[in-house]
C-alpha atoms as a PDB file:
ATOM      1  CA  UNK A   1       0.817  -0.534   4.238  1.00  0.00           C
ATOM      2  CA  UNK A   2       2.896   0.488   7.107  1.00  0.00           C
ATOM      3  CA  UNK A   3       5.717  -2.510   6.206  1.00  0.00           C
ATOM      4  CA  UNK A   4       5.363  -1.480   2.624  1.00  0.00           C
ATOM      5  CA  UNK A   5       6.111   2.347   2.792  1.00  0.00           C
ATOM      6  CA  UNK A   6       9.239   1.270   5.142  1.00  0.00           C
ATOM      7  CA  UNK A   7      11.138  -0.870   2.672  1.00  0.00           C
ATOM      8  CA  UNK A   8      10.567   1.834   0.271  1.00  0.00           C
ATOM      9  CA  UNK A   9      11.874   4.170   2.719  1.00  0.00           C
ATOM     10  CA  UNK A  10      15.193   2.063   2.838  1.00  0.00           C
ATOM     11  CA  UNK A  11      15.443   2.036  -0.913  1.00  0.00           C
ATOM     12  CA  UNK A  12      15.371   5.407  -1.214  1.00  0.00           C
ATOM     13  CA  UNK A  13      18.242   5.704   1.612  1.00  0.00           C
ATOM     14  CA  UNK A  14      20.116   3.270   0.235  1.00  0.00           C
ATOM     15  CA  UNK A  15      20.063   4.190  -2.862  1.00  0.00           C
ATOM     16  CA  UNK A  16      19.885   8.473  -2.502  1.00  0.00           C
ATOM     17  CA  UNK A  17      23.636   7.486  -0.418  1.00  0.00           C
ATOM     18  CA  UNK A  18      25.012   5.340  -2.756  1.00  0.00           C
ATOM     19  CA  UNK A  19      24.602   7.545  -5.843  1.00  0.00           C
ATOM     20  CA  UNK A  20      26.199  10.718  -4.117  1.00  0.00           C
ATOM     21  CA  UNK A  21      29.394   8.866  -3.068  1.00  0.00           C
ATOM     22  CA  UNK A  22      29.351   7.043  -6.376  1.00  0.00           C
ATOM     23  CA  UNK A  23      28.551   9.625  -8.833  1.00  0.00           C
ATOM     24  CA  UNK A  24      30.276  12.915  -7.724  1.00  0.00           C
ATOM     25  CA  UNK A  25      27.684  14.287  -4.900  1.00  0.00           C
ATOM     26  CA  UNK A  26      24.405  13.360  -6.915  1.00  0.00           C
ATOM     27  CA  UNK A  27      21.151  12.930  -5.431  1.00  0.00           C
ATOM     28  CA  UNK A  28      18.122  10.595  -7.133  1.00  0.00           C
ATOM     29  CA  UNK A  29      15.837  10.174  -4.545  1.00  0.00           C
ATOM     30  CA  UNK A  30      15.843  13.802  -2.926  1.00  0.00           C
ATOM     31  CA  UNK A  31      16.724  15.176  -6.550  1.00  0.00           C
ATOM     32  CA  UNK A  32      16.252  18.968  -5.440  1.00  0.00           C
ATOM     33  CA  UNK A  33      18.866  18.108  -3.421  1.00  0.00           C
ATOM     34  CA  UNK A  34      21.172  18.995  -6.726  1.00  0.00           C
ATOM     35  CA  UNK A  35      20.462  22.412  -7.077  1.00  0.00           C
ATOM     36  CA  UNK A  36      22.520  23.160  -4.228  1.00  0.00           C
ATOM     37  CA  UNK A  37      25.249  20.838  -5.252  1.00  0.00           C
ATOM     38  CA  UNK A  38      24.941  23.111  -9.136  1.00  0.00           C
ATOM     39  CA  UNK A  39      25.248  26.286  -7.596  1.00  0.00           C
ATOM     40  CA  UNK A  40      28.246  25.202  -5.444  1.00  0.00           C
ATOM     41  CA  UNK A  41      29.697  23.778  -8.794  1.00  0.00           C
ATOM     42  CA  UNK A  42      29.115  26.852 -10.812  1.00  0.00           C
ATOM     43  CA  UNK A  43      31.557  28.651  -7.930  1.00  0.00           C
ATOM     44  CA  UNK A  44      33.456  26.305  -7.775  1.00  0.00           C
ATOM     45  CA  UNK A  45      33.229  24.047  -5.025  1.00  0.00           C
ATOM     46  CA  UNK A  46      32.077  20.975  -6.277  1.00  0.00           C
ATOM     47  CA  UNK A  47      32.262  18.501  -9.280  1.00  0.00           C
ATOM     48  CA  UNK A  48      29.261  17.412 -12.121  1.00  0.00           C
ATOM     49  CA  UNK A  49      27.533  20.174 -12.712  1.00  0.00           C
ATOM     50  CA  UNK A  50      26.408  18.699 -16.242  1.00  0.00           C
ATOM     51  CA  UNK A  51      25.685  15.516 -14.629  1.00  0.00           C
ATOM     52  CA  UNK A  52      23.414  17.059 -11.721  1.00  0.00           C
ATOM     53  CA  UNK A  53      22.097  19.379 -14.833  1.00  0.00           C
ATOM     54  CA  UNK A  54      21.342  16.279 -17.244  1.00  0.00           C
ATOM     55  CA  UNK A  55      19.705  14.025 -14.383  1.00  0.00           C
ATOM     56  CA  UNK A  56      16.683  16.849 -13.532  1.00  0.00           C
ATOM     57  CA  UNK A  57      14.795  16.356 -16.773  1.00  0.00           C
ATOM     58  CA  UNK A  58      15.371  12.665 -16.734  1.00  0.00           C
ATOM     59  CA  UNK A  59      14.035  12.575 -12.905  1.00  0.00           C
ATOM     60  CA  UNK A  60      10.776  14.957 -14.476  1.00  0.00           C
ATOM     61  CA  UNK A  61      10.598  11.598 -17.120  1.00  0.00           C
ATOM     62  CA  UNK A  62       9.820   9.352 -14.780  1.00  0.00           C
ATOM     63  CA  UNK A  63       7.553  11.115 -12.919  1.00  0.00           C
ATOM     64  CA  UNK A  64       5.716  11.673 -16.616  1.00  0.00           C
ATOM     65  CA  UNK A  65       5.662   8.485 -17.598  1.00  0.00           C
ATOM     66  CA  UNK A  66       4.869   7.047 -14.322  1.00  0.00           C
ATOM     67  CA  UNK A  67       1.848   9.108 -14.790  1.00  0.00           C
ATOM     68  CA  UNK A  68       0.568   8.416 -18.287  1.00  0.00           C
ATOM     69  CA  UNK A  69       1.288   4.937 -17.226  1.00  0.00           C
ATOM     70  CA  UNK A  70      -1.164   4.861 -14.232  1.00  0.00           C
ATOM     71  CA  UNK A  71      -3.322   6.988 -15.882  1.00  0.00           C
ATOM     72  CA  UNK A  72      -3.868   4.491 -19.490  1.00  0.00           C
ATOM     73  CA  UNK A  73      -4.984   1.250 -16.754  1.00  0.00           C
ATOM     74  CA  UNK A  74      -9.005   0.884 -16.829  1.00  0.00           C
ATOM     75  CA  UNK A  75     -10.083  -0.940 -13.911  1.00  0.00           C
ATOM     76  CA  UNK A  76      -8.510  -2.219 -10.914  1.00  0.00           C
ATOM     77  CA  UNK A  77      -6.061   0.719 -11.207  1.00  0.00           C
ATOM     78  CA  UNK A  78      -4.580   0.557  -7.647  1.00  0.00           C
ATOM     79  CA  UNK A  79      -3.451  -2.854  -7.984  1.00  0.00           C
ATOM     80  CA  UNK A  80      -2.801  -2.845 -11.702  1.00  0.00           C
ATOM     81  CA  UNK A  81      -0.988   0.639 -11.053  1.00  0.00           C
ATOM     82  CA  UNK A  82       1.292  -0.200  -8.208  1.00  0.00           C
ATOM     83  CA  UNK A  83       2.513  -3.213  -9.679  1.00  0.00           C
ATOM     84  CA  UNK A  84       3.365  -1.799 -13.135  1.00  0.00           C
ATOM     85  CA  UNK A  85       4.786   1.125 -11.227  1.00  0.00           C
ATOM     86  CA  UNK A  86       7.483  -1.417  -8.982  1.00  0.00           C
ATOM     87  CA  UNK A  87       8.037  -3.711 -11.871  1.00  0.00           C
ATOM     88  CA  UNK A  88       9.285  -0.215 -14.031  1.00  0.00           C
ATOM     89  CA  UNK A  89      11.252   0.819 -10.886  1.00  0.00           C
ATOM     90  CA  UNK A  90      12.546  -2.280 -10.791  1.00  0.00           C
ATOM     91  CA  UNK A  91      13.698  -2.478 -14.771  1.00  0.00           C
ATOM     92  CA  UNK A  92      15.214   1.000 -13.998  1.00  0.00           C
ATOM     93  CA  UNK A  93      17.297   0.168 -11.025  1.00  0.00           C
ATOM     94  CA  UNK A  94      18.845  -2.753 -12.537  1.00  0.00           C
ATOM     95  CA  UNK A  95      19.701  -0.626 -15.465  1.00  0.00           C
ATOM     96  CA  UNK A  96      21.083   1.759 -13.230  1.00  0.00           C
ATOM     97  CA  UNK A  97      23.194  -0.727 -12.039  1.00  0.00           C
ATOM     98  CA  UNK A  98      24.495  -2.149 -15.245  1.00  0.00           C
ATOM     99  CA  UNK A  99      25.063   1.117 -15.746  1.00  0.00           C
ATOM    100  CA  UNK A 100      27.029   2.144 -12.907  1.00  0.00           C
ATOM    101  CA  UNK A 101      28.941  -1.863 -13.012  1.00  0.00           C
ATOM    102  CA  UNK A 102      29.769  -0.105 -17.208  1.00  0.00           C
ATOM    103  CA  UNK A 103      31.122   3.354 -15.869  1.00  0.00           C
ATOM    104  CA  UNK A 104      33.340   1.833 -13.414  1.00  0.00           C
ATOM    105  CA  UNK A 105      35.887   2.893 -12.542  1.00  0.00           C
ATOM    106  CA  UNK A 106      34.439   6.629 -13.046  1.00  0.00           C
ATOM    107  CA  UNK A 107      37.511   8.379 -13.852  1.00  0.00           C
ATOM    108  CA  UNK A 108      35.537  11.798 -14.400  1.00  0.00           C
ATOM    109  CA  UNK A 109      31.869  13.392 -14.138  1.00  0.00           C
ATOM    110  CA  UNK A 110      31.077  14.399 -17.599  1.00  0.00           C
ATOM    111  CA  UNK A 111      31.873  10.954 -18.931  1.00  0.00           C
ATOM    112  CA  UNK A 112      28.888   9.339 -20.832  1.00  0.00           C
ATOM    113  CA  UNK A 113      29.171   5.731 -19.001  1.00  0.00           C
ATOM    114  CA  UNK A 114      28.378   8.243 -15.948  1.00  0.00           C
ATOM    115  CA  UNK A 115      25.777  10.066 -17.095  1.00  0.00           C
ATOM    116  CA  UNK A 116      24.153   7.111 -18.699  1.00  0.00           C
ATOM    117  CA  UNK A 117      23.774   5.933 -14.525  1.00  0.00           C
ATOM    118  CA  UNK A 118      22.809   9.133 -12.793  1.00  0.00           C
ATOM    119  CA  UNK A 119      20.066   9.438 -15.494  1.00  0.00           C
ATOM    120  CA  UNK A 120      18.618   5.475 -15.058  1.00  0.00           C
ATOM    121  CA  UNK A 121      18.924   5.690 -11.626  1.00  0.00           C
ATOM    122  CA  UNK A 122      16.870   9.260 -11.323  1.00  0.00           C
ATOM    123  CA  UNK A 123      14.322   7.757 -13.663  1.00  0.00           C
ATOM    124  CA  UNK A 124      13.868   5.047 -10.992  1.00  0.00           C
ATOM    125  CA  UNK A 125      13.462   7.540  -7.947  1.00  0.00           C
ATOM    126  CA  UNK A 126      11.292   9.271 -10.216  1.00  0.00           C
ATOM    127  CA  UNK A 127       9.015   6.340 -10.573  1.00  0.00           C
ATOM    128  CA  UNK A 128       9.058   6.099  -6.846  1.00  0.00           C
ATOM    129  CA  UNK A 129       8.262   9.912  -5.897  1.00  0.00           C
ATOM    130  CA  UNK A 130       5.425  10.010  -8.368  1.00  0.00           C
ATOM    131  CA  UNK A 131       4.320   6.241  -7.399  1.00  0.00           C
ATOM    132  CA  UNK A 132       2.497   7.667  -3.620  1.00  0.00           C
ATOM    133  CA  UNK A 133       1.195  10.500  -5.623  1.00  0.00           C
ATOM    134  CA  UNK A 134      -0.588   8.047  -8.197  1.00  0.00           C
ATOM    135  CA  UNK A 135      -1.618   5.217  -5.975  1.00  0.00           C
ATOM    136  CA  UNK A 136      -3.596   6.303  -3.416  1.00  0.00           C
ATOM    137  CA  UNK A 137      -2.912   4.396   0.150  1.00  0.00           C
ATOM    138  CA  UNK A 138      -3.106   5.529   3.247  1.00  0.00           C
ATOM    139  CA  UNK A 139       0.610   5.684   3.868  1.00  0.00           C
ATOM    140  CA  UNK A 140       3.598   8.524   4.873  1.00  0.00           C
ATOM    141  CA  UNK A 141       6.757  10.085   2.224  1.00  0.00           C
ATOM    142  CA  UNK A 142       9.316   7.410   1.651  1.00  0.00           C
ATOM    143  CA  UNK A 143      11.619   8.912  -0.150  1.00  0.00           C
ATOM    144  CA  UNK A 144      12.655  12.565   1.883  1.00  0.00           C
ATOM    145  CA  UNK A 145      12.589  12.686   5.437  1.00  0.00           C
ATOM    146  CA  UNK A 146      12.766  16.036   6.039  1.00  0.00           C
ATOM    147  CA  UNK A 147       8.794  16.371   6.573  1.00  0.00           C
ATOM    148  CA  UNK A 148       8.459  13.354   8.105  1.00  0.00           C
ATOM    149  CA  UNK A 149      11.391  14.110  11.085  1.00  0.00           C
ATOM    150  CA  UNK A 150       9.908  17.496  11.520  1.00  0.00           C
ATOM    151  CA  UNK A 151       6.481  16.134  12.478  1.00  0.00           C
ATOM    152  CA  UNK A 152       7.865  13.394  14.511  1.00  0.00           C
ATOM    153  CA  UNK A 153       9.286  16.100  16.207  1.00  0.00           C
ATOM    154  CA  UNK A 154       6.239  17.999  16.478  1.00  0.00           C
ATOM    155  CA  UNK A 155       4.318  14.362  17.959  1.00  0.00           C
ATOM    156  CA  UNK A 156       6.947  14.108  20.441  1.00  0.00           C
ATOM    157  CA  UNK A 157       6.181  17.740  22.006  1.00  0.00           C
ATOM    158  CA  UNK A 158       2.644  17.394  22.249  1.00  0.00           C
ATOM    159  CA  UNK A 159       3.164  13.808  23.752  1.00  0.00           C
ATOM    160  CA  UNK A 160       5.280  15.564  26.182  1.00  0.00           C
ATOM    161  CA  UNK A 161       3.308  18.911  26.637  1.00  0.00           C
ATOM    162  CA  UNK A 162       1.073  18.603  30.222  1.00  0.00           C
ATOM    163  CA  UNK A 163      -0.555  21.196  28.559  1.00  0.00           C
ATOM    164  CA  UNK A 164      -2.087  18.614  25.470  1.00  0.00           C
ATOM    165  CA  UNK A 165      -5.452  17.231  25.896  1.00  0.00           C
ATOM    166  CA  UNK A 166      -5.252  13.364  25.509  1.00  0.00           C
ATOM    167  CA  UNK A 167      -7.065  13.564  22.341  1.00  0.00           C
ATOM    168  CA  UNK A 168      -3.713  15.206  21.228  1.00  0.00           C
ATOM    169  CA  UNK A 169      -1.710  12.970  22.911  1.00  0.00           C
ATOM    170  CA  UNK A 170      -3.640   9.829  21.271  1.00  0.00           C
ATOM    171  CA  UNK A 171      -2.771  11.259  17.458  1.00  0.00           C
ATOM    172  CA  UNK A 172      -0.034  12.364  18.065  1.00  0.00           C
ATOM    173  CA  UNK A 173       0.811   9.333  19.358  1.00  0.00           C
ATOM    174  CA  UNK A 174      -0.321   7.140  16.486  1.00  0.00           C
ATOM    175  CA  UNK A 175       1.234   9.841  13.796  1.00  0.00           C
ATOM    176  CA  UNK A 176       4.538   8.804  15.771  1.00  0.00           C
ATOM    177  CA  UNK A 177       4.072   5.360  15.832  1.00  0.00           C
ATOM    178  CA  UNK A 178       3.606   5.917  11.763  1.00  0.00           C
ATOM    179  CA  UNK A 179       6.317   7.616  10.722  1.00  0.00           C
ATOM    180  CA  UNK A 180       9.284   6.284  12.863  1.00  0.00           C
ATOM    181  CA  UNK A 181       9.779   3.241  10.747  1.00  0.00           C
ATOM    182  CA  UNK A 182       9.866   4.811   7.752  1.00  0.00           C
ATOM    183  CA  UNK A 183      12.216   7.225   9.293  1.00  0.00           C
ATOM    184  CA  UNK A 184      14.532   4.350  10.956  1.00  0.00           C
ATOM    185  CA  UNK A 185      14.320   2.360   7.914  1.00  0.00           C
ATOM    186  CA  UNK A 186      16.009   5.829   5.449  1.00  0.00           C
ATOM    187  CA  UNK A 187      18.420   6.447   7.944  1.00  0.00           C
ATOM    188  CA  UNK A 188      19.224   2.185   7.662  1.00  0.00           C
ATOM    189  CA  UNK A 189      19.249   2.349   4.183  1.00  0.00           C
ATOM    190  CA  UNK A 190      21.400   5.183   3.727  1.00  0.00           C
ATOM    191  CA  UNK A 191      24.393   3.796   6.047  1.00  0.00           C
ATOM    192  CA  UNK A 192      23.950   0.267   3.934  1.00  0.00           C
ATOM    193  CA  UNK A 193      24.215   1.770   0.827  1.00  0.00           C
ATOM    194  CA  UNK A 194      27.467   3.289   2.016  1.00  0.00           C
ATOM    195  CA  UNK A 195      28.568   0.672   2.797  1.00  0.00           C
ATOM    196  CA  UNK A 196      27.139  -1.617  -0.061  1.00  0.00           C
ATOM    197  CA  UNK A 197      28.774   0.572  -2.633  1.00  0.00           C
ATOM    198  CA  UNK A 198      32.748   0.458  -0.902  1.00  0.00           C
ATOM    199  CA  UNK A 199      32.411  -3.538  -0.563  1.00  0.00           C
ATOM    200  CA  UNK A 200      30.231  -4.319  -3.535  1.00  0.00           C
ATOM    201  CA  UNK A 201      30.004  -1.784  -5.585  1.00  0.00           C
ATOM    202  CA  UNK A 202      26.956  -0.829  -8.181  1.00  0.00           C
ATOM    203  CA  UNK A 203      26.586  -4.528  -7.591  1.00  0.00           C
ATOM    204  CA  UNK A 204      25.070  -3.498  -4.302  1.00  0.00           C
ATOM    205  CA  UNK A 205      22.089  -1.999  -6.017  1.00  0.00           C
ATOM    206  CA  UNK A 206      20.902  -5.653  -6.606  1.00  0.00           C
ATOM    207  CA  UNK A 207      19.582  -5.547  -3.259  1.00  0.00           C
ATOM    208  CA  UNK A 208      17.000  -2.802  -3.924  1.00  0.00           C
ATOM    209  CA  UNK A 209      16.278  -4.795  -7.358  1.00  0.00           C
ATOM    210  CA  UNK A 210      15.319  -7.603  -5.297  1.00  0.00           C
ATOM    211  CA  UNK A 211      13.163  -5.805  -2.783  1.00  0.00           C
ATOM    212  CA  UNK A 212      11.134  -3.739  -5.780  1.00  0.00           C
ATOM    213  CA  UNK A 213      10.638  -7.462  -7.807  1.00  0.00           C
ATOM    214  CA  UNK A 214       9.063  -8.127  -4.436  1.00  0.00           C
ATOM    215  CA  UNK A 215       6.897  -5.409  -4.141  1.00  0.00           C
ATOM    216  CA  UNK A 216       5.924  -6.095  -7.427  1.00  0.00           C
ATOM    217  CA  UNK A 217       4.939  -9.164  -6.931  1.00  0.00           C
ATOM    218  CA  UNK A 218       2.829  -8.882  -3.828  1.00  0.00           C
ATOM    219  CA  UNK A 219       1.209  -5.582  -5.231  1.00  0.00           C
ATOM    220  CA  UNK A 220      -2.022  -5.326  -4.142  1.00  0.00           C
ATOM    221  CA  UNK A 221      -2.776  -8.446  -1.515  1.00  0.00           C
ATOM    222  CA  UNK A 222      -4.041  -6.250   0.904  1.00  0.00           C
ATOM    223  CA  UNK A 223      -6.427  -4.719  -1.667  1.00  0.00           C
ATOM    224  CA  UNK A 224      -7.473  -8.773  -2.646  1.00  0.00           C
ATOM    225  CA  UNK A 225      -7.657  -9.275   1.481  1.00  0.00           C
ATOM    226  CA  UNK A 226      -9.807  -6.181   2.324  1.00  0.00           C
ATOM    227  CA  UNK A 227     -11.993  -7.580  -1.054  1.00  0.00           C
ATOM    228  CA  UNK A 228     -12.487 -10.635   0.617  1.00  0.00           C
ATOM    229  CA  UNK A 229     -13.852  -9.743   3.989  1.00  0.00           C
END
């Protein structure tokens, strides 16, 4: 669902943002993200290499387990699969942010109390990346933007082009009208968890705890809804 893929879309911001000013430049949501941030560390130019290094295999993890997870459900494996998927995100993220509430203050990178939070909280974006991948929905990314600004872009040129046929307009159109939110909703979610982490703290990653125990909870009405028809 359209609503659904946009709250995810404003965890991811919110919580991709408040990891890198927390925890020394490091990414969990856009996890690739890190390999530039190791190569400017091995010259030099930035901090936590062996954090950035450590939180990679852990990110892999929960894409792994996500899928042997989905993967051991008989029956009924969208809703099943979706729910167990946001209630493990959800275990994760509040682990990341006992975590994070332990290694405070972080007085350096390499320090286990650190660690022990970039690693929970890219185990929870890796539940997330692998979670659209496993549950099939008709939905867009929600957790890097990059794709999704670049064919908004794209939209907005053939919208524009007197050249289009309307045919091209009309999808174009719609793929617009479907990736916006989920664009609006990152770039939201980013500039609150900047903000939630210099007023709050790690505490502020209750708020994405809350939204995933929601999720979880409402998994799969619109499956039940469409069932019912």
């Amino acid at each position: 669902m359209k609503s659904e893929d946009t709250l995810l879309a404003a965890i991811a911001g919110f919580v991709d943002t408040l990891s890198f000013v927390a925890l020394y430049g490091l990414f969990t949501a856009h996890v690739t993200g890190n390999f530039v941030l190791i190569g400017a560390g091995i010259a030099g130019y930035a901090q936590g290499v062996l954090l950035k290094l450590i939180v990679f295999p852990a990110f892999i993890g929960g894409v792994v387990f996500s899928a042997l997870l989905v993967r051991s459900l008989s029956g009924r494996r969208a809703l099943q699969g979706a729910r167990w998927l946001y209630t493990v995100q959800a275990v994760l993220m509040f682990g990341f942010c006992v975590a994070g509430v332990w290694s405070t203050p972080t007085s350096r990178p390499d320090g286990l109390p650190t660690i022990v939070a970039g690693v929970l909280g890219a185990l929870a974006m890796g539940v997330q990346n692998a979670h659209s991948r496993l549950i099939q929905r008709a939905g867009v990314p929600n957790t890097v933007m990059t794709g999704n600004v670049t064919q908004a872009i794209l939209d907005v040129v053939d919208m524009l082009s007197p050249n289009a046929g309307e045919s091209l307009r009309v999808s174009a159109r719609a793929r617009f009208e479907k990736m916006m939110p989920a664009i609006l909703a990152f770039a939201i979610g980013a500039t609150a968890g900047a903000f939630g982490f210099r007023y709050a703290g790690f505490w502020a990653l209750a708020a994405p705890v809350c939204a995933l125990v929601g999720l979880a909870l409402t998994a799969g009405e619109h499956e039940r809804a469409a069932r019912a028809v």
